[in-house]
Protein backbone atom coordinates (compact mmCIF):
# COMPACT_ATOMS: atom_id res chain seq x y z
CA UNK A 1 0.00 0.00 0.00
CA UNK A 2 1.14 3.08 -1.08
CA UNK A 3 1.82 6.05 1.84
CA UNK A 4 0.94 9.83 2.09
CA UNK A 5 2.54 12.49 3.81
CA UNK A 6 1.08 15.66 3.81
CA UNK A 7 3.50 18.57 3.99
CA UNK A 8 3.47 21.89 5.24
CA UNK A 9 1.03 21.95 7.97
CA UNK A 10 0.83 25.23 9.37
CA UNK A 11 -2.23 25.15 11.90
CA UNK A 12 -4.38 21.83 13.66
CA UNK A 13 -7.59 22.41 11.41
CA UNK A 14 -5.33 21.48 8.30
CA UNK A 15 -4.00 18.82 10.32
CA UNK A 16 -6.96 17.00 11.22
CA UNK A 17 -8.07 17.16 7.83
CA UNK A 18 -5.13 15.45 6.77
CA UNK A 19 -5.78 12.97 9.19
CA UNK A 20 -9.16 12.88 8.67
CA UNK A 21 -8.83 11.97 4.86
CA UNK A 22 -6.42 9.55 5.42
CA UNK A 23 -2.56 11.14 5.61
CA UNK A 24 -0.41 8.30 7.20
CA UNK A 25 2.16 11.08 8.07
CA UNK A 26 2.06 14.77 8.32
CA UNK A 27 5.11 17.20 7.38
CA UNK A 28 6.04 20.84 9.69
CA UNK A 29 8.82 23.19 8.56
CA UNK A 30 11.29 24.34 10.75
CA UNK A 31 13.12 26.16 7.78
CA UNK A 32 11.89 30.03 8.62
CA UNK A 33 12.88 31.20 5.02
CA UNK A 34 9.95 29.08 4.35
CA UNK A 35 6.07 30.16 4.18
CA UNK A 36 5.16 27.17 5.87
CA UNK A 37 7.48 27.85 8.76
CA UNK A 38 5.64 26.80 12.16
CA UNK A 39 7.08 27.30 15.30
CA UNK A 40 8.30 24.45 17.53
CA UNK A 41 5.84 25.60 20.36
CA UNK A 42 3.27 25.44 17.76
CA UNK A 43 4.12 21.64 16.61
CA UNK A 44 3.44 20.65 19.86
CA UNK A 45 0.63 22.02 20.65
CA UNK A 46 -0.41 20.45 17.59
CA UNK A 47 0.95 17.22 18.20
CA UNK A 48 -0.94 16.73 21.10
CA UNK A 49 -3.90 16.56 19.69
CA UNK A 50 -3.35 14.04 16.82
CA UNK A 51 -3.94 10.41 16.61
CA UNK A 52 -1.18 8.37 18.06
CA UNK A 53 -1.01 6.50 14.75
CA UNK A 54 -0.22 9.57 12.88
CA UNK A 55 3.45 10.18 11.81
CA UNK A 56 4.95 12.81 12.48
CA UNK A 57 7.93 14.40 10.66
CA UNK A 58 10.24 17.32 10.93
CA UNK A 59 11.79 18.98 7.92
CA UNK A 60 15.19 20.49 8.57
CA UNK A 61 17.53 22.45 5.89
CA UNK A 62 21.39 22.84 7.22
CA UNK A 63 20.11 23.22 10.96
CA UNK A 64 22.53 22.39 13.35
CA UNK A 65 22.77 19.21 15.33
CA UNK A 66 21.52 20.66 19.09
CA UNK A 67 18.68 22.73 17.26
CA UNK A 68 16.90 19.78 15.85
CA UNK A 69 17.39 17.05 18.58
CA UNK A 70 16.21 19.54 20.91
CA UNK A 71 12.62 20.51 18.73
CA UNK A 72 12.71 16.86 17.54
CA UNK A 73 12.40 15.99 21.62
CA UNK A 74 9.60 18.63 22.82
CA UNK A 75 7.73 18.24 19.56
CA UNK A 76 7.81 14.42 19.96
CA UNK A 77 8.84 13.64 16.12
CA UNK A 78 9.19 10.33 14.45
CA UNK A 79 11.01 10.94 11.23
CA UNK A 80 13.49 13.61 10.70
CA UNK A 81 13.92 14.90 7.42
CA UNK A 82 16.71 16.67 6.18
CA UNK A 83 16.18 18.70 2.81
CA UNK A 84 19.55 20.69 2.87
CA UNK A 85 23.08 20.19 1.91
CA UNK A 86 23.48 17.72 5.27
CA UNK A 87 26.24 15.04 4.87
CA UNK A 88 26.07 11.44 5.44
CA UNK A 89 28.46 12.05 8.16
CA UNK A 90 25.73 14.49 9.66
CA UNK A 91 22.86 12.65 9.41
CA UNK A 92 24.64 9.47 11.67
CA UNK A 93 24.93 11.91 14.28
CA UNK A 94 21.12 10.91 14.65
CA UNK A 95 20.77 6.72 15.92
CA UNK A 96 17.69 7.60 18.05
CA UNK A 97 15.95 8.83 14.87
CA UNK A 98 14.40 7.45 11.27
CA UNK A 99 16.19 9.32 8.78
CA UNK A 100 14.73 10.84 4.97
CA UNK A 101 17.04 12.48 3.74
CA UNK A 102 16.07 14.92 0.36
CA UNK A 103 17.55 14.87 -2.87
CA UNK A 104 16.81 17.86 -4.98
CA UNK A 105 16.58 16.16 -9.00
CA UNK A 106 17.42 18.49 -11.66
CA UNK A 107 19.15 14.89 -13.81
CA UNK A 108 19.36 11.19 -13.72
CA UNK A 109 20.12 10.11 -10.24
CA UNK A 110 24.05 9.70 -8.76
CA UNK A 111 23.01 5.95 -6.99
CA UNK A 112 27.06 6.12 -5.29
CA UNK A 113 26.40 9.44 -3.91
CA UNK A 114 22.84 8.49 -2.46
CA UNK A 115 24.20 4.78 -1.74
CA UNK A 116 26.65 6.75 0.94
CA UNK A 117 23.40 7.89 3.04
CA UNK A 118 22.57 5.09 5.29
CA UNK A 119 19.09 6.11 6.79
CA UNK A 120 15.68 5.22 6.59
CA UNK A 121 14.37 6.60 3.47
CA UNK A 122 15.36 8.49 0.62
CA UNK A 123 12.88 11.60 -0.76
CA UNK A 124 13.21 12.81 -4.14
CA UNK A 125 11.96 16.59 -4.96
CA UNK A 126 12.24 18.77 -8.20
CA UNK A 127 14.99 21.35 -7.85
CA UNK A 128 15.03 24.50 -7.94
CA UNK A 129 17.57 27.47 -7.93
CA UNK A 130 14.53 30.02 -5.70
CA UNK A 131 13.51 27.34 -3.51
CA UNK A 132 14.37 24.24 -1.26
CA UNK A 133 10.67 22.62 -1.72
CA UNK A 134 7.03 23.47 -2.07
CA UNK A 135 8.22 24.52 -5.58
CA UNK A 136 4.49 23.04 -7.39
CA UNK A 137 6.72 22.12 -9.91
CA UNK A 138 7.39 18.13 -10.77
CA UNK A 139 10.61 17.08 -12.24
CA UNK A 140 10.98 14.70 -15.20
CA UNK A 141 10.20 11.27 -13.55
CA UNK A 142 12.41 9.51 -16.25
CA UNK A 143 15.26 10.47 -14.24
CA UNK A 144 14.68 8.11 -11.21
CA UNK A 145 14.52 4.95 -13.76
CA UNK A 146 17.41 3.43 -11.28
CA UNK A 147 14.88 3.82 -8.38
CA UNK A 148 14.25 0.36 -7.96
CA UNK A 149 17.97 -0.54 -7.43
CA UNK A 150 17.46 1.37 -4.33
CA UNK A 151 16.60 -0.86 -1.20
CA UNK A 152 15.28 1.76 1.25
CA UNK A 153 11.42 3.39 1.19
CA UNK A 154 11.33 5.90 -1.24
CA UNK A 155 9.00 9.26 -0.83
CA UNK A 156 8.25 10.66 -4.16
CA UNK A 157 7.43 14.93 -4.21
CA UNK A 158 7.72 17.56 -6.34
CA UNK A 159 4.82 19.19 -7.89
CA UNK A 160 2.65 16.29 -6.94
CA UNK A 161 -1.64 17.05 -7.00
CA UNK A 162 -4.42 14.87 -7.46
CA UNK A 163 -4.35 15.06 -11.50
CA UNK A 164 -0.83 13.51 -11.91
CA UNK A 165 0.08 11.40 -8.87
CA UNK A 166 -1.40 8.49 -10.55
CA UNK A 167 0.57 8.74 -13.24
CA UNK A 168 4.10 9.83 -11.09
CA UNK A 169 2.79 6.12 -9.05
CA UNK A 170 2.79 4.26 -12.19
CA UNK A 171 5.98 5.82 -13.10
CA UNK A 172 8.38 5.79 -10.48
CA UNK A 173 6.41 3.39 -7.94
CA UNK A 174 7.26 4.80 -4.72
CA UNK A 175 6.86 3.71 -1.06
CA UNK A 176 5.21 6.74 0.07
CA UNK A 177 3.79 10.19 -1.88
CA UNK A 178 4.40 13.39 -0.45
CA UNK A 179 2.09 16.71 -1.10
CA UNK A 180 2.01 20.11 0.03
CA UNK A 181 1.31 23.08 -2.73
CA UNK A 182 -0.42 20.54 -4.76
CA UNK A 183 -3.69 20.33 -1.95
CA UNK A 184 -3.20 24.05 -1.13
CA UNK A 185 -5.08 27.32 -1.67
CA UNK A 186 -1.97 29.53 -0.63
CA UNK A 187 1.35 28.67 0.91
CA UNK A 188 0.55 26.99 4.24
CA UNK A 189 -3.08 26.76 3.94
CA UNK A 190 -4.41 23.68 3.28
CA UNK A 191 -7.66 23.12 0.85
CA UNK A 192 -9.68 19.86 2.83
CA UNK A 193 -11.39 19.21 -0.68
CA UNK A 194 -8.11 19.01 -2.46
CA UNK A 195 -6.44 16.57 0.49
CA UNK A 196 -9.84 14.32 0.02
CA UNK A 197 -8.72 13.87 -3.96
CA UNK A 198 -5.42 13.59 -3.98
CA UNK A 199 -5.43 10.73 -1.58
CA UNK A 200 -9.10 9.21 -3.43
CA UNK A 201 -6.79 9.29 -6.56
CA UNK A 202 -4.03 7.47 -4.97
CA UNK A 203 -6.48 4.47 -3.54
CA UNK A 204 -7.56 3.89 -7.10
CA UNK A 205 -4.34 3.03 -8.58
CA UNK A 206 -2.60 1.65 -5.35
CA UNK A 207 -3.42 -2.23 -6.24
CA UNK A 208 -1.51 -2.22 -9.58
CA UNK A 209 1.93 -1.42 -7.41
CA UNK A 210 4.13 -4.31 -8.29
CA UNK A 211 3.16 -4.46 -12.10
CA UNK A 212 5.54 -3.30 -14.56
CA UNK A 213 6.42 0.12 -14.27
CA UNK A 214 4.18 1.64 -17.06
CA UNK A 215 6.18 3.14 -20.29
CA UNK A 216 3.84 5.44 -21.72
CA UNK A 217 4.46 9.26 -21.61
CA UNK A 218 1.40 10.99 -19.54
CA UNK A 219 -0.76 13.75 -21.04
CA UNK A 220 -0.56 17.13 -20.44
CA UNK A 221 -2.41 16.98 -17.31
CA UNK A 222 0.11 14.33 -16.19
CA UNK A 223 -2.49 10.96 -16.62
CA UNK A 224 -1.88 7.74 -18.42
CA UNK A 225 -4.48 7.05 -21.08
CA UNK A 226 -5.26 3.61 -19.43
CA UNK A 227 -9.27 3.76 -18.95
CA UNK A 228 -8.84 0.59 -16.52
CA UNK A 229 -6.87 2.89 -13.79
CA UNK A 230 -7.23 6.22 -14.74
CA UNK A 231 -9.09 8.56 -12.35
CA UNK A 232 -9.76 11.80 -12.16
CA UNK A 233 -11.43 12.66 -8.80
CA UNK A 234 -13.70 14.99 -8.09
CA UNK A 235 -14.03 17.83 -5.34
CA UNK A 236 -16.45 16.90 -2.56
């Protein structure tokens, strides 16, 4: 079964939509160049009121060391995720904690370079010179064709909504999905309706994981003609 993570949750209504819809993880940024910056004390009080079952993840970008095991310990994370320029020496400074580190794709994948990362996932974005993430922009997914050489959970992102993630599934067939601007009305606001489709869309084509990664180039809007699997849900 495919996972989601919803990114970028500023405030507990967007969270509990998330949840609500069916999220298996939820995303906060401590980066504060970011829009979707939330304070630690914030987190928290957020994290309080969730679901135990709910993950919870931190995103980090070239924070030090005492800065994130310190949030990471009053906010009560799971997962850290790192989405800078942190080294693999860096992120083994963390045993206590699940690992993703980020990968920013802008050409076929360096497997050695990733290969010297040993943590618990690996999350591939689209790059960008202006940003670090929430770009809305998806990278060409013909550039992680050596994905499946890779024997950790992958978390696909990058410009992911509920009109192309079946397709980027079929594609790259990752582990887990990850959203934020694609289920969004602004930077840091979440749309409920938006959450509800792109995870609808996802359930549809979740049992053909496995199958042969599909070959075919996706339309403009980023689906598959195959009328078996393709979906395109609708806001309710």
């Amino acid at each position: 079964m495919i996972k989601v993570k919803i990114c970028g949750i500023t405030n507990l209504k967007d969270a509990l939509a998330a949840v609500e819809a069916g999220s298996d993880a939820l995303g906060f940024v401590f980066c504060k160049l970011s829009p979707r910056y939330i304070t630690p004390k914030r987190v928290g009080e957020i994290i309080s009121r969730l679901p135990k079952n709910i993950i919870k993840i931190g995103i980090f970008v070239n924070a030090r060391e005492n800065s994130i095991k310190n949030i990471a310990k009053n906010c009560s994370l799971d997962i850290l995720q790192f989405h800078g320029d942190e080294s693999p020496e860096f992120c083994r400074r963390f045993k206590n904690y699940k690992i993703i580190k980020a990968f920013r794709v802008k050409g076929p994948l360096d497997l050695e370079r990733i290969a010297r990362y040993n943590v618990f996932a690996y999350l591939f974005d689209s790059f960008s010179q202006e940003k670090l993430g929430g770009t809305a922009k998806r990278f060409n997914w013909e550039f992680l064709d050596g994905v499946s050489e890779i024997k950790r959970p992958v978390f696909l992102s990058g410009g992911l909504n509920h009109k192309n993630v079946q397709a980027a599934i079929k594609a790259v067939q990752p582990r887990w999905v990850d959203v934020s601007s694609g289920v969004e009305v602004m930077p840091g606001k979440k749309d409920p309706r938006k959450i509800r489709a792109f995870i609808k869309a996802i359930h549809v084509v979740a049992p053909f994981m496995g199958q042969k990664k599909h070959r075919l180039k996706p339309d403009k809007s980023g689906n598959y003609d195959d009328r078996k699997t393709r979906f395109v849900p609708k806001f309710s």
